[in-house]
Protein backbone atom coordinates (compact mmCIF):
# COMPACT_ATOMS: atom_id res chain seq x y z
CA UNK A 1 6.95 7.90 -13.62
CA UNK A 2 5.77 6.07 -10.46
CA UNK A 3 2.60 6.37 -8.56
CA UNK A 4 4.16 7.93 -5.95
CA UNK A 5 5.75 10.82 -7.61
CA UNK A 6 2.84 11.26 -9.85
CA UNK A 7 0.45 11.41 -6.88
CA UNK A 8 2.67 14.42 -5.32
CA UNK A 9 2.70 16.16 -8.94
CA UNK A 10 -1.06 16.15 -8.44
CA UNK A 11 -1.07 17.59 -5.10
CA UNK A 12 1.19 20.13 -6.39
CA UNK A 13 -1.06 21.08 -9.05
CA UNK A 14 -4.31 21.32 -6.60
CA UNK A 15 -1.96 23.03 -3.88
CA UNK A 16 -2.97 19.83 -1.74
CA UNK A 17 -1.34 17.35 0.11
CA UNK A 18 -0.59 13.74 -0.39
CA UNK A 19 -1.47 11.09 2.64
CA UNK A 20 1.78 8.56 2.56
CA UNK A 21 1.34 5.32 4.80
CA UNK A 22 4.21 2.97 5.65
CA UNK A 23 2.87 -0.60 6.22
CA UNK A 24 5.40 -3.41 7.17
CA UNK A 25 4.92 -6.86 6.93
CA UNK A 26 5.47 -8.65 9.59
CA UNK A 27 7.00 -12.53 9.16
CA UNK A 28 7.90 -11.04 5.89
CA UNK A 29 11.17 -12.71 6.02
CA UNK A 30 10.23 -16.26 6.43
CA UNK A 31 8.43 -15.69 3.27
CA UNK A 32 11.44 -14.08 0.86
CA UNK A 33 13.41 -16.95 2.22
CA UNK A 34 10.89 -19.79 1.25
CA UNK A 35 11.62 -20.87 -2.65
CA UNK A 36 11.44 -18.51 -5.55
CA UNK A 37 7.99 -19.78 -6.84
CA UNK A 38 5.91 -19.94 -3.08
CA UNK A 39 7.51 -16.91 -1.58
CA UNK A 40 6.84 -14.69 -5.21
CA UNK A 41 2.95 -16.19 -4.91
CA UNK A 42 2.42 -15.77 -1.52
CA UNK A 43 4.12 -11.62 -2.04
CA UNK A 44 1.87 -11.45 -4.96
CA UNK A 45 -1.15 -12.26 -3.12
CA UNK A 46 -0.63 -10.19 -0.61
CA UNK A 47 -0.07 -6.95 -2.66
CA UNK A 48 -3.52 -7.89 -4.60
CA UNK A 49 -4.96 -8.19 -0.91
CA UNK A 50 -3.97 -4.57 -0.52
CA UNK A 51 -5.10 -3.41 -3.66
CA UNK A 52 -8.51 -4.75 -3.01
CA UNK A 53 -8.53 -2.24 -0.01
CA UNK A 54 -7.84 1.07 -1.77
CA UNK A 55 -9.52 3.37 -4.33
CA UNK A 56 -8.27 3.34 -8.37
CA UNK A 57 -6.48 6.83 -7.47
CA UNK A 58 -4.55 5.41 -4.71
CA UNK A 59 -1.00 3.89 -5.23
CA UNK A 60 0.50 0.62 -3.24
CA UNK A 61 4.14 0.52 -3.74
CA UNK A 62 6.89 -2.07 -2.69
CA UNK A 63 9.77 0.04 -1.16
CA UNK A 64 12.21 -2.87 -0.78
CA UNK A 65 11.93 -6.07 1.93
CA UNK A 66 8.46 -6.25 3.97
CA UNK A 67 8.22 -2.23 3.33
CA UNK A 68 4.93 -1.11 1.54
CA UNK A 69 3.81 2.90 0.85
CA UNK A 70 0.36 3.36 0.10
CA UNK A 71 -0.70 7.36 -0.97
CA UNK A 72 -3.73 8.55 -1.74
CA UNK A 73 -4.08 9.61 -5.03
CA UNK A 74 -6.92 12.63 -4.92
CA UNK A 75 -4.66 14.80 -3.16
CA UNK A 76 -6.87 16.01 -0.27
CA UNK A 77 -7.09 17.25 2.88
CA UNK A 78 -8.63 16.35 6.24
CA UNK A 79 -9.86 12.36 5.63
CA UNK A 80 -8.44 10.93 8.59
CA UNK A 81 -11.48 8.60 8.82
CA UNK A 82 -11.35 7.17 5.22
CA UNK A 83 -7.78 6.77 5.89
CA UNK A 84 -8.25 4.87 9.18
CA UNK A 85 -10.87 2.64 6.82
CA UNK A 86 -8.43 2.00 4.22
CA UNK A 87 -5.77 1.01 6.57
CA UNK A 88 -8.04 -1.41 8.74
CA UNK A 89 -9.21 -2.92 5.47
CA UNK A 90 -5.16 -4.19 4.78
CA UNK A 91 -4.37 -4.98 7.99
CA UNK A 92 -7.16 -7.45 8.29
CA UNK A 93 -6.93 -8.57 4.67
CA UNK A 94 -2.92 -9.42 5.48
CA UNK A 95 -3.84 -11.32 8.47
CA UNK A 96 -6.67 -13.35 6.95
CA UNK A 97 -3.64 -14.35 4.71
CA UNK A 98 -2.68 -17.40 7.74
């Protein structure tokens, strides 16, 4: 079961929401279309870059191309400003990438 659908079965259950955020990757491209071995690092790196930004309960999902979801996994309501945090945190840690 993935992430995603197991953080909305927890909402569910708590009569909550789930926070869904869809990050793109910009350049994203010029990276799938360098070879197999450089492009996969340099993806790889940059999901581990994102997953350095968000909590153990939150899920970071590839959704196909330069798409990304991440959801927060506790299922609550009303933290707009840990959200904002969270967010900040990827964007910079994706452009520190160079």
């Amino acid at each position: 079961m993935s992430g995603l659908r197991q953080n909305e079965l927890s909402a569910q259950r708590k009569h909550s929401i789930v926070a869904v955020v869809l990050v793109d990757l910009d350049h994203f491209k010029l990276i799938n279309e360098l070879p197999a071995t450089t492009g996969g690092s340099i993806a790889a790196a940059d999901a581990h870059r994102m997953l350095a930004c968000v909590r153990d309960t939150d899920t970071v999902v590839r959704l196909g191309g330069a798409s990304c979801a991440v959801a927060d996994g506790r299922g609550v309501r009303g933290n707009v400003a840990g959200h904002a945090t969270r967010l900040n945190a990827i964007a910079r840690a994706l452009q520190d990438r160079g």
